[in-house]
N, C-alpha and C. Protein backbone atom coordinates (compact mmCIF):
# COMPACT_ATOMS: atom_id res chain seq x y z
N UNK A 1 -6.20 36.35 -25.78
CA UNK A 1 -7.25 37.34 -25.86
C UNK A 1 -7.98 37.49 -24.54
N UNK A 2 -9.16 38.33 -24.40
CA UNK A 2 -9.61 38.99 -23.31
C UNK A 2 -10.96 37.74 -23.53
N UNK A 3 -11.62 36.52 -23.14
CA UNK A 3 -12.32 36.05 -22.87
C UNK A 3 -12.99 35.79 -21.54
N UNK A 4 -13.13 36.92 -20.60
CA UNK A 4 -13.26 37.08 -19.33
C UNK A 4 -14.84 37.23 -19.30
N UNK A 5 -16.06 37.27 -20.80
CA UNK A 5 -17.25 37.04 -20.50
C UNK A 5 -17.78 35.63 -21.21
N UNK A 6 -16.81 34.81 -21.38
CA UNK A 6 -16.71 33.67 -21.43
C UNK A 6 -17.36 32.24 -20.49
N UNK A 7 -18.56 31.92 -21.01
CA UNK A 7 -19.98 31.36 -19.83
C UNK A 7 -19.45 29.74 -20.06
N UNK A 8 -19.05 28.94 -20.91
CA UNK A 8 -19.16 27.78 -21.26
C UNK A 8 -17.74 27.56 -22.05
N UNK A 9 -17.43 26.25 -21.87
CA UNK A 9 -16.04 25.94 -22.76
C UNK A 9 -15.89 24.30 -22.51
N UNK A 10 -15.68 23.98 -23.59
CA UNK A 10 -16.10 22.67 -24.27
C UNK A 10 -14.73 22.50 -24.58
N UNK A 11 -13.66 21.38 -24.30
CA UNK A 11 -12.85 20.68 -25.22
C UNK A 11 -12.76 19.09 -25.22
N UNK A 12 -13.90 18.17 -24.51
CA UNK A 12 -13.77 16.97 -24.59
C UNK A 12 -13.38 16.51 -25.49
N UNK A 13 -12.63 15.42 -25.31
CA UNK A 13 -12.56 14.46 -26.56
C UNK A 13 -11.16 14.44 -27.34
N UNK A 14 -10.26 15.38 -27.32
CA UNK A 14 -9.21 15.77 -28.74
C UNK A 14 -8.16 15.28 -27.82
N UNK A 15 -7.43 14.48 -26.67
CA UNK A 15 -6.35 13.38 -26.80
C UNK A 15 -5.54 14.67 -26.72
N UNK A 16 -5.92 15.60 -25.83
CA UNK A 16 -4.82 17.23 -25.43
C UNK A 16 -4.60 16.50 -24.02
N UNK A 17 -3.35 16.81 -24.09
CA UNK A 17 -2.17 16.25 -22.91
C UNK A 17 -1.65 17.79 -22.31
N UNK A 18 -1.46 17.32 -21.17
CA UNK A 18 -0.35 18.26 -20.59
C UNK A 18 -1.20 19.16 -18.95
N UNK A 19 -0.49 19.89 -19.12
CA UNK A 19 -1.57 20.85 -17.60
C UNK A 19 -2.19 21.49 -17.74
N UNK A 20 -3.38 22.05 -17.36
CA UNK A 20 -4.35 23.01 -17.65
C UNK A 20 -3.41 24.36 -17.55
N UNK A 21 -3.72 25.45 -18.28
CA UNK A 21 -3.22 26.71 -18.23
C UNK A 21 -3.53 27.39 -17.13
N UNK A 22 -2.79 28.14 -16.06
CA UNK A 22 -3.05 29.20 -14.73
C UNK A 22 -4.13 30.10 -15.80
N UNK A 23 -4.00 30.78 -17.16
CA UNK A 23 -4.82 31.68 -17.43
C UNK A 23 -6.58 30.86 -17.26
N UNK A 24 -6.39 29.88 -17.41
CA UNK A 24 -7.99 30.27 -17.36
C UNK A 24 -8.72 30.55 -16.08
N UNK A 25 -7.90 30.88 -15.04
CA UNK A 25 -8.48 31.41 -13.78
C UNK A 25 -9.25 32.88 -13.99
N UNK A 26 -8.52 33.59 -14.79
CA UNK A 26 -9.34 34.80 -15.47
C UNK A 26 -10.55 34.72 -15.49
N UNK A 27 -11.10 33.19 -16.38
CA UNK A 27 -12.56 33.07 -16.72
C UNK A 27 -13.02 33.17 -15.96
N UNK A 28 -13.79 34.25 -14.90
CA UNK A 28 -14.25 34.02 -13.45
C UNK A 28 -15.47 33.87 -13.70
N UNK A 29 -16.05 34.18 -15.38
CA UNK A 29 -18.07 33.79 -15.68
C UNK A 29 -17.87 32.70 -15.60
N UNK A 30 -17.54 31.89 -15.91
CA UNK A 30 -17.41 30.07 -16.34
C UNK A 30 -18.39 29.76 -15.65
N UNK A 31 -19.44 29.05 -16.23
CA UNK A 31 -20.01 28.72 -15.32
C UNK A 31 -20.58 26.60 -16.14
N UNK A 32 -19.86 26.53 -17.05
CA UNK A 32 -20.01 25.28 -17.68
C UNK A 32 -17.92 24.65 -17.62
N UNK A 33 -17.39 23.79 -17.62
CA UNK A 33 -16.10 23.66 -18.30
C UNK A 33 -16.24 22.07 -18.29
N UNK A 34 -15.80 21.52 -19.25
CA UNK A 34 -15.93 20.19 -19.60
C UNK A 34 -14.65 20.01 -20.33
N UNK A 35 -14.19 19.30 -19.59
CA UNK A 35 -12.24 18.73 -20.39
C UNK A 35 -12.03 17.36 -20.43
N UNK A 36 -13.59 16.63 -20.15
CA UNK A 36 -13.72 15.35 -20.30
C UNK A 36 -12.85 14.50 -21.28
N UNK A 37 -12.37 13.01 -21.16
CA UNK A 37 -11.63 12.42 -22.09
C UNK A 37 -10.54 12.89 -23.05
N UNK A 38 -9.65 13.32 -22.19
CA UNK A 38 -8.45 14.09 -23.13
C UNK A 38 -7.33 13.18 -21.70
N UNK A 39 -5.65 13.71 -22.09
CA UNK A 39 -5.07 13.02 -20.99
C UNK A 39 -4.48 14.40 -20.32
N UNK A 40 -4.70 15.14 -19.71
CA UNK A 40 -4.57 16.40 -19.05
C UNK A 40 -3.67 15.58 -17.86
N UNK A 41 -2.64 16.08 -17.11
CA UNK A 41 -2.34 15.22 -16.16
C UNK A 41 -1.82 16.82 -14.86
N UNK A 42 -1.24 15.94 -13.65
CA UNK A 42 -0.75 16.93 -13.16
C UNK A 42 -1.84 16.76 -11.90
N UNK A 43 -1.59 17.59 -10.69
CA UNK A 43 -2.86 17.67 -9.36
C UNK A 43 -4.23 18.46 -10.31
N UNK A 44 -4.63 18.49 -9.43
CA UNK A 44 -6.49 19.24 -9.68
C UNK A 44 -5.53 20.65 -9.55
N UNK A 45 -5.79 20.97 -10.73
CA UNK A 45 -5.62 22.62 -11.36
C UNK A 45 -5.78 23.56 -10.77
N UNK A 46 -4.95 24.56 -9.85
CA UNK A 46 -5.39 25.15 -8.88
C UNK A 46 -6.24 26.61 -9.28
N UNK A 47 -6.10 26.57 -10.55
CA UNK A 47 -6.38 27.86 -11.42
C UNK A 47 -7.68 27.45 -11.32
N UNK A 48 -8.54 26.69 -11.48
CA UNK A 48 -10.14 26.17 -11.29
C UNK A 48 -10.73 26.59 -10.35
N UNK A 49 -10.09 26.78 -8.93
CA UNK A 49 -10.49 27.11 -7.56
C UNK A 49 -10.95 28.68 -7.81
N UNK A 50 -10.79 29.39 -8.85
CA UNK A 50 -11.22 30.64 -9.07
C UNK A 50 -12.27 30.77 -9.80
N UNK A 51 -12.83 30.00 -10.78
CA UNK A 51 -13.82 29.76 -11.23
C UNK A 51 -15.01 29.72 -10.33
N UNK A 52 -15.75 30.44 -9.05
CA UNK A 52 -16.77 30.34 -8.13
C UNK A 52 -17.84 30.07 -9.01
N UNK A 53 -18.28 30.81 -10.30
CA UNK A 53 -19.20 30.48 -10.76
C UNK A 53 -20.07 29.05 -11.34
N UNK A 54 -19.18 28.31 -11.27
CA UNK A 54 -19.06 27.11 -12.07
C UNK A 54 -19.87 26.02 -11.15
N UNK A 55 -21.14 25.88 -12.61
CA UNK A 55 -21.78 24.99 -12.29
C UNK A 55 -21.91 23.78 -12.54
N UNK A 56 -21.17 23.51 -13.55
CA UNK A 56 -20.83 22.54 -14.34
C UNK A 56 -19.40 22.12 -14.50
N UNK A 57 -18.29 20.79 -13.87
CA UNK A 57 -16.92 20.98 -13.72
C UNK A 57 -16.85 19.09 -14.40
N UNK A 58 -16.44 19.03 -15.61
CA UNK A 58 -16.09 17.86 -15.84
C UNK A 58 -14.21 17.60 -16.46
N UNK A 59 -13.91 16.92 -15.49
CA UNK A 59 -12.69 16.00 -16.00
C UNK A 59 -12.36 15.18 -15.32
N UNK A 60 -13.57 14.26 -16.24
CA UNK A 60 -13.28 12.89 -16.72
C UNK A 60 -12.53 12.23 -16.96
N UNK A 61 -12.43 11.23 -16.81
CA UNK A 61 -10.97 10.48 -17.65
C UNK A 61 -9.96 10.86 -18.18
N UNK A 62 -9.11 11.29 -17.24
CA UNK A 62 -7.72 12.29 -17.33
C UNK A 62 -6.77 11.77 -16.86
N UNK A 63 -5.61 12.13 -16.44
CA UNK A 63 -4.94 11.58 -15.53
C UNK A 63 -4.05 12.68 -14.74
N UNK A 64 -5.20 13.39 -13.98
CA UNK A 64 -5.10 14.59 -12.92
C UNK A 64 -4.92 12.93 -11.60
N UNK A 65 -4.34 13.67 -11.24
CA UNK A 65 -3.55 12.59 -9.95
C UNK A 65 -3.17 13.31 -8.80
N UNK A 66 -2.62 12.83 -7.50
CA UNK A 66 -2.36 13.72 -6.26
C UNK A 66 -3.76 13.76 -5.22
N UNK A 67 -3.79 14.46 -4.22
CA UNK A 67 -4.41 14.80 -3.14
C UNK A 67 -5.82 16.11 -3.74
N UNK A 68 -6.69 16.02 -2.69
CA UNK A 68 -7.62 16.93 -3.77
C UNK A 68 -7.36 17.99 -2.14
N UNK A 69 -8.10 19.24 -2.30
CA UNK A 69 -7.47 20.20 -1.20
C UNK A 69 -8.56 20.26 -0.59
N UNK A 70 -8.06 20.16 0.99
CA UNK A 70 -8.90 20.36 2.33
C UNK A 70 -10.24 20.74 2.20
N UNK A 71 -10.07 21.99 1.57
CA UNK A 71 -11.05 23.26 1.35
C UNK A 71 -11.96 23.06 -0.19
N UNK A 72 -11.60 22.01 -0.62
CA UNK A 72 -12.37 22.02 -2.05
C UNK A 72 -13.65 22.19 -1.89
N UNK A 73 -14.50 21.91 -1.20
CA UNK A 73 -16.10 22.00 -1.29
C UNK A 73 -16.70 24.07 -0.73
N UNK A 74 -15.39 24.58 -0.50
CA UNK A 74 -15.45 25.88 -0.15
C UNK A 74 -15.11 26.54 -0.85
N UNK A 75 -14.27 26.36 -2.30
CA UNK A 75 -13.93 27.01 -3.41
C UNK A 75 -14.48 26.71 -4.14
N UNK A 76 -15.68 26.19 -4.58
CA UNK A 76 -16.95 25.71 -5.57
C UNK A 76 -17.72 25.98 -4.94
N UNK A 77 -18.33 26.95 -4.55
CA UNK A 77 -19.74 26.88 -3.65
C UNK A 77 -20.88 26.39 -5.07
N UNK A 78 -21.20 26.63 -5.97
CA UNK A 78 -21.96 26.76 -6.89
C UNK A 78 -22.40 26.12 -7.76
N UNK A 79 -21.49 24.64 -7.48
CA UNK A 79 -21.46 23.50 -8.58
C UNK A 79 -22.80 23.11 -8.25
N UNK A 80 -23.32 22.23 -9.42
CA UNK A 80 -24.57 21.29 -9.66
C UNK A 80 -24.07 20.07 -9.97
N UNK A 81 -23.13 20.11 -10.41
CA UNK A 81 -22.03 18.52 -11.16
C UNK A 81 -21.16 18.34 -11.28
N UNK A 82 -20.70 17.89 -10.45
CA UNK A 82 -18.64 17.47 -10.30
C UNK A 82 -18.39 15.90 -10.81
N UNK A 83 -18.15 16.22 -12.21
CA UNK A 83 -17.42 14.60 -12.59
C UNK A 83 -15.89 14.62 -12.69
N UNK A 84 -15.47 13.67 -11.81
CA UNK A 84 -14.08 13.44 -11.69
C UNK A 84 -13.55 12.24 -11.53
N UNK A 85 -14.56 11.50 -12.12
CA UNK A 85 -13.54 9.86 -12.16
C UNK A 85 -12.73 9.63 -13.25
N UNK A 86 -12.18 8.03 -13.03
CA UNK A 86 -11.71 8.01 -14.40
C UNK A 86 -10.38 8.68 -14.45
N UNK A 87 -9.72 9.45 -12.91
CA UNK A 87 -8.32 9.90 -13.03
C UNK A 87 -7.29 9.27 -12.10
N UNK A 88 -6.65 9.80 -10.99
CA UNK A 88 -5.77 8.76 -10.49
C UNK A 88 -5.94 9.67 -9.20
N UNK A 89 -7.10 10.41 -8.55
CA UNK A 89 -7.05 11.07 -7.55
C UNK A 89 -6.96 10.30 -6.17
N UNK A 90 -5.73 10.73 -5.26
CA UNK A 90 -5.07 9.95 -3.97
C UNK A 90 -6.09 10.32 -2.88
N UNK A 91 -6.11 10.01 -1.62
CA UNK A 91 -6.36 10.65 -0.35
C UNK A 91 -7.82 10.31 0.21
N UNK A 92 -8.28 11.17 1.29
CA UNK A 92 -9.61 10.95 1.56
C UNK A 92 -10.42 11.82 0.48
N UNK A 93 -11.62 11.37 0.66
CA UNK A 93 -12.65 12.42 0.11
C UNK A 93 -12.93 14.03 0.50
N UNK A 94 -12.02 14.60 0.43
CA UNK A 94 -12.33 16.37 1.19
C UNK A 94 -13.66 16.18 2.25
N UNK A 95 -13.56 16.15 3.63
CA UNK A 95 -14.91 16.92 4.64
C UNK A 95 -15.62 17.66 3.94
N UNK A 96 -15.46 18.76 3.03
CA UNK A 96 -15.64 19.83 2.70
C UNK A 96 -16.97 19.65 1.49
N UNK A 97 -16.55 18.73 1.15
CA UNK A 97 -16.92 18.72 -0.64
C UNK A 97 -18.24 18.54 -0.15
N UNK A 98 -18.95 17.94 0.76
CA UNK A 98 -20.60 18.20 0.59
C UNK A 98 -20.98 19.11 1.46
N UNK A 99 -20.00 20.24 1.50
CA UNK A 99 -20.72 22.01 1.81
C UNK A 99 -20.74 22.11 0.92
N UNK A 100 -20.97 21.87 -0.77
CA UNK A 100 -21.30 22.09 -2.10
C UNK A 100 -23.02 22.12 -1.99
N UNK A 101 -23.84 23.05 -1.07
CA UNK A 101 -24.93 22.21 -1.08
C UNK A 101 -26.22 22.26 -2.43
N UNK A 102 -25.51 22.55 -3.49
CA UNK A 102 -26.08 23.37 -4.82
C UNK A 102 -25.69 21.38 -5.45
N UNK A 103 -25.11 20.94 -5.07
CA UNK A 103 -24.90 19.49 -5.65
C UNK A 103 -25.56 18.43 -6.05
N UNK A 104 -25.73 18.09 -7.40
CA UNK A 104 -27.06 17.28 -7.64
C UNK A 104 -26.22 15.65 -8.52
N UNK A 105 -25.03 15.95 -9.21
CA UNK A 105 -24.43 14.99 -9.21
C UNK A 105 -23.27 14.81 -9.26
N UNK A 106 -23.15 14.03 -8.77
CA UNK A 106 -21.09 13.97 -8.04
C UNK A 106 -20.28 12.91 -8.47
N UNK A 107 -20.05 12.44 -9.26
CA UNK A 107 -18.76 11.51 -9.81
C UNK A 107 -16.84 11.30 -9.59
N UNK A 108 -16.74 10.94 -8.06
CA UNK A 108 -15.16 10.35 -8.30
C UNK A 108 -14.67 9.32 -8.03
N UNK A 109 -15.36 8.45 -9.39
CA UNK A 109 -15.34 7.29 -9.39
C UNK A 109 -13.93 6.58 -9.87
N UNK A 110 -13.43 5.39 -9.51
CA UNK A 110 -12.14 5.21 -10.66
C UNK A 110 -11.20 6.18 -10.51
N UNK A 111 -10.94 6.19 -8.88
CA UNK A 111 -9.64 6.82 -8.57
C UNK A 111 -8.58 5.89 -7.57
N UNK A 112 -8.09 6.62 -6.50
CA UNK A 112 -7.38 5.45 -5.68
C UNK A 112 -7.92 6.31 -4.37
N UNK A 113 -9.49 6.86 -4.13
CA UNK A 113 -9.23 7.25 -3.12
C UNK A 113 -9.58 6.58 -1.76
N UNK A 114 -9.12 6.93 -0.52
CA UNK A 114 -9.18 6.06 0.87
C UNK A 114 -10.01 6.78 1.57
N UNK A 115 -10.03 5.95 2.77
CA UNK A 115 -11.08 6.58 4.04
C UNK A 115 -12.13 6.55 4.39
N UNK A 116 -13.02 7.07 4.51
CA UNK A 116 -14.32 6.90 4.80
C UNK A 116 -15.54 7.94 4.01
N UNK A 117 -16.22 7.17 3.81
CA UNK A 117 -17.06 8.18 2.93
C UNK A 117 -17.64 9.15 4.10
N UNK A 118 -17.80 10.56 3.99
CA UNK A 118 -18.18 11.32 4.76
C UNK A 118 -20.26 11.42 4.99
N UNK A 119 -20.36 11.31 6.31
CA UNK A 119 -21.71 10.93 6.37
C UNK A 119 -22.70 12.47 6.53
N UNK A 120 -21.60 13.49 6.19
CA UNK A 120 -22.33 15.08 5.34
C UNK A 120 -22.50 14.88 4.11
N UNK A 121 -22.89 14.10 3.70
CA UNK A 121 -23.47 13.91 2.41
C UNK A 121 -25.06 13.79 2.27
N UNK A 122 -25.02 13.67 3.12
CA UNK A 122 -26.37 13.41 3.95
C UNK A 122 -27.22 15.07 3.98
N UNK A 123 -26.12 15.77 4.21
CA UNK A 123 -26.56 17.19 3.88
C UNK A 123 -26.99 17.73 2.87
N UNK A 124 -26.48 17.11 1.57
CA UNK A 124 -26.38 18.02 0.20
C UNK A 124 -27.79 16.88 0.18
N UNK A 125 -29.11 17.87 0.13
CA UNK A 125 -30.48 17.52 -0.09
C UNK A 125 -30.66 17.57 -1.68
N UNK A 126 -30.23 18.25 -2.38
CA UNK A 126 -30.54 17.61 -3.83
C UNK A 126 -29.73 16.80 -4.62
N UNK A 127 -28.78 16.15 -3.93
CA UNK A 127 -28.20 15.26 -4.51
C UNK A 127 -28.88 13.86 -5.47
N UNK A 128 -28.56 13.87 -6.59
CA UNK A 128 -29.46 12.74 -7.36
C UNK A 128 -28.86 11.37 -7.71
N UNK A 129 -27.25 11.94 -7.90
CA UNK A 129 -26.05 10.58 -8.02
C UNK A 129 -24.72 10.66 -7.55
N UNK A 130 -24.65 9.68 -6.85
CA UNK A 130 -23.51 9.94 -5.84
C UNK A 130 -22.52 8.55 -6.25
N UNK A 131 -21.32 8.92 -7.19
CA UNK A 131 -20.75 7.61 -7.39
C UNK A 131 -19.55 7.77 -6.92
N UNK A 132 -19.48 6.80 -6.29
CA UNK A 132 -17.95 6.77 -5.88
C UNK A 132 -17.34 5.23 -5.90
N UNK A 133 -17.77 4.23 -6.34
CA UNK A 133 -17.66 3.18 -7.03
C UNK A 133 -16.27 3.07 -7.60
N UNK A 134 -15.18 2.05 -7.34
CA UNK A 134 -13.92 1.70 -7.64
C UNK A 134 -12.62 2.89 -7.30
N UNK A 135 -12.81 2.70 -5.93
CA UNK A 135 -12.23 3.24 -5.45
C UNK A 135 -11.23 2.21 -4.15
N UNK A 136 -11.06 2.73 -2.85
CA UNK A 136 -10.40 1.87 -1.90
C UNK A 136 -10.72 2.80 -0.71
N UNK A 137 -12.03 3.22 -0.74
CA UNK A 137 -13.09 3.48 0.33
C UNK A 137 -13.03 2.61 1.47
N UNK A 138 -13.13 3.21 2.85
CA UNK A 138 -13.67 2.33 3.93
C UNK A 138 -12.53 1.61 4.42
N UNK A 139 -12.26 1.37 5.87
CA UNK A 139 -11.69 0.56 6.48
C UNK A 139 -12.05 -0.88 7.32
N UNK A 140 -12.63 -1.41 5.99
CA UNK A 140 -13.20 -2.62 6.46
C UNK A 140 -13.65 -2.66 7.82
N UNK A 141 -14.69 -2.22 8.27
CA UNK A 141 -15.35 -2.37 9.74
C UNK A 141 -16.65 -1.31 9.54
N UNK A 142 -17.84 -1.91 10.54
CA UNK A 142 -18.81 -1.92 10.28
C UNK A 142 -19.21 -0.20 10.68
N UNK A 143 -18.39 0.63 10.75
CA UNK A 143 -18.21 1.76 10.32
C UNK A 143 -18.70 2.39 9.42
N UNK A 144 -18.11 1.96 8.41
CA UNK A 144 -18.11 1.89 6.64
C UNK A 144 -19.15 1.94 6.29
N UNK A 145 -20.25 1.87 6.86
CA UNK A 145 -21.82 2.32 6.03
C UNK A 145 -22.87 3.12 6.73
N UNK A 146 -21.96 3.62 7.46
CA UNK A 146 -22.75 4.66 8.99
C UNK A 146 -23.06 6.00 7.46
N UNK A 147 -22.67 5.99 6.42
CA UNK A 147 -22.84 7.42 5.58
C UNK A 147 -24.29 6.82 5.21
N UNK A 148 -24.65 5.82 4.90
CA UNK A 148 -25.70 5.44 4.37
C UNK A 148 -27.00 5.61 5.30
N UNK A 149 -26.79 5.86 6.27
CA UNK A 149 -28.20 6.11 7.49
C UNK A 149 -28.64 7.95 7.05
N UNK A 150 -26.87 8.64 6.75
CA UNK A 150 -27.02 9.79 6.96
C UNK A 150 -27.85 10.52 5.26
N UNK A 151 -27.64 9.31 4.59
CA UNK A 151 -27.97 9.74 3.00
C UNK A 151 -29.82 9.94 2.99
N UNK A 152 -30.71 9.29 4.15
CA UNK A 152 -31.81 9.11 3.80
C UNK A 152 -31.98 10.33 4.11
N UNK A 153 -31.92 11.84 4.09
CA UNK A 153 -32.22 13.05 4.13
C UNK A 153 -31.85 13.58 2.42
N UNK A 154 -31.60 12.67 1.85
CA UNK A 154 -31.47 13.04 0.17
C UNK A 154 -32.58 12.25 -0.38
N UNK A 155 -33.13 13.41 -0.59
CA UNK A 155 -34.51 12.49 -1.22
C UNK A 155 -35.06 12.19 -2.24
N UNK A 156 -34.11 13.58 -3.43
CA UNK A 156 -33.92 13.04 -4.22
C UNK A 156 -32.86 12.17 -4.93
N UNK A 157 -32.06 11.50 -4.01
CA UNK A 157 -31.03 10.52 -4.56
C UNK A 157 -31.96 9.16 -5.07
N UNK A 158 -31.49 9.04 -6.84
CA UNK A 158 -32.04 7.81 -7.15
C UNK A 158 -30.67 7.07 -7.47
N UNK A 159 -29.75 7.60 -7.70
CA UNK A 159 -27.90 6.35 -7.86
C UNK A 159 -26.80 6.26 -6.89
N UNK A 160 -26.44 5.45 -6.37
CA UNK A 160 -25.88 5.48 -5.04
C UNK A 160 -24.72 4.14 -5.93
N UNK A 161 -23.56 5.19 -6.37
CA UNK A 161 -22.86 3.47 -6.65
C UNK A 161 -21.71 3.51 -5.67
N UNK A 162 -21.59 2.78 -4.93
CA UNK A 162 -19.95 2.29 -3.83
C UNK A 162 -19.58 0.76 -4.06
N UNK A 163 -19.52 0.06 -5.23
CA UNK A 163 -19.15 -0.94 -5.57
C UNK A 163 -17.24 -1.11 -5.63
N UNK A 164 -17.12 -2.03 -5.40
CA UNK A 164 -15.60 -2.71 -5.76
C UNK A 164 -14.89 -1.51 -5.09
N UNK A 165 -14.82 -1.01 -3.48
CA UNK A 165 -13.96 -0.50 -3.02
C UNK A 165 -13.49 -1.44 -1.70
């Protein structure tokens, strides 16, 4: 059907497997999608990157896996909440992702990702929780916490988790 004024869409929870559908790129109102706790698998859905409106992007505990793209923080300009732990996402953290500067909480926790946490995070001023906790962050050297000088320009950050990477 034609659900193209379609604002919100809810399917957490129901143990739905498989890949997200290319149609819901249509939904270009979306501005809520939550696919939390189901086993969805496959890269980060490229059909999502059309969704600009979207302020709200949860999948959670999935098992979306692969590289996340260069440009991700430039095809969401609009988010307020990116939860994405809990899947099997590879690589560095996108440069990009804190030109999200609408970002207030960010979850990709409980993935396998590497590198260095980016110290433009420091940019996204309303950021409130920043987890990135169980991951394989950082190249052991005293490097590795130069993001944390750049975070005190978030003022409202009260959760900062980078544990067990």
């Amino acid at each position: 059907g034609n659900l193209t004024f379609l604002r919100e869409l809810g399917f957490e929870k129901n143990n739905l497997e498989g890949r997200i559908p290319d149609d819901i790129s249509r939904l270009t109102r979306m501005v809520q999608l939550n696919m939390e706790e189901n086993s969805f698998s496959g890269v980060f859905p490229r059909a999502i990157y059309n969704l600009t409106s979207l302020k709200l992007l949860s999948i959670l505990d999935n098992s979306f896996s692969g590289r996340l793209r260069s440009d991700f923080g430039n095809l969401l300009p609009n988010l307020q909440e990116l939860a994405m732990g809990g899947n099997h996402f590879t690589g560095a953290i996108p440069e990009t992702l804190p030109n999200i500067s609408t970002l207030e909480k960010l979850g990709i926790e409980k993935n396998h990702l590497t590198g260095r946490i980016p110290k433009s995070f420091g940019n996204v001023h309303n950021l409130q929780i920043l987890a990135l906790n169980y991951n394989s962050l950082g190249s052991y050297s005293s490097g590795d916490l130069e993001f944390l000088g750049a975070l005190s320009n978030c003022s409202h950050l009260h959760t900062l988790l980078v544990s067990k990477n």
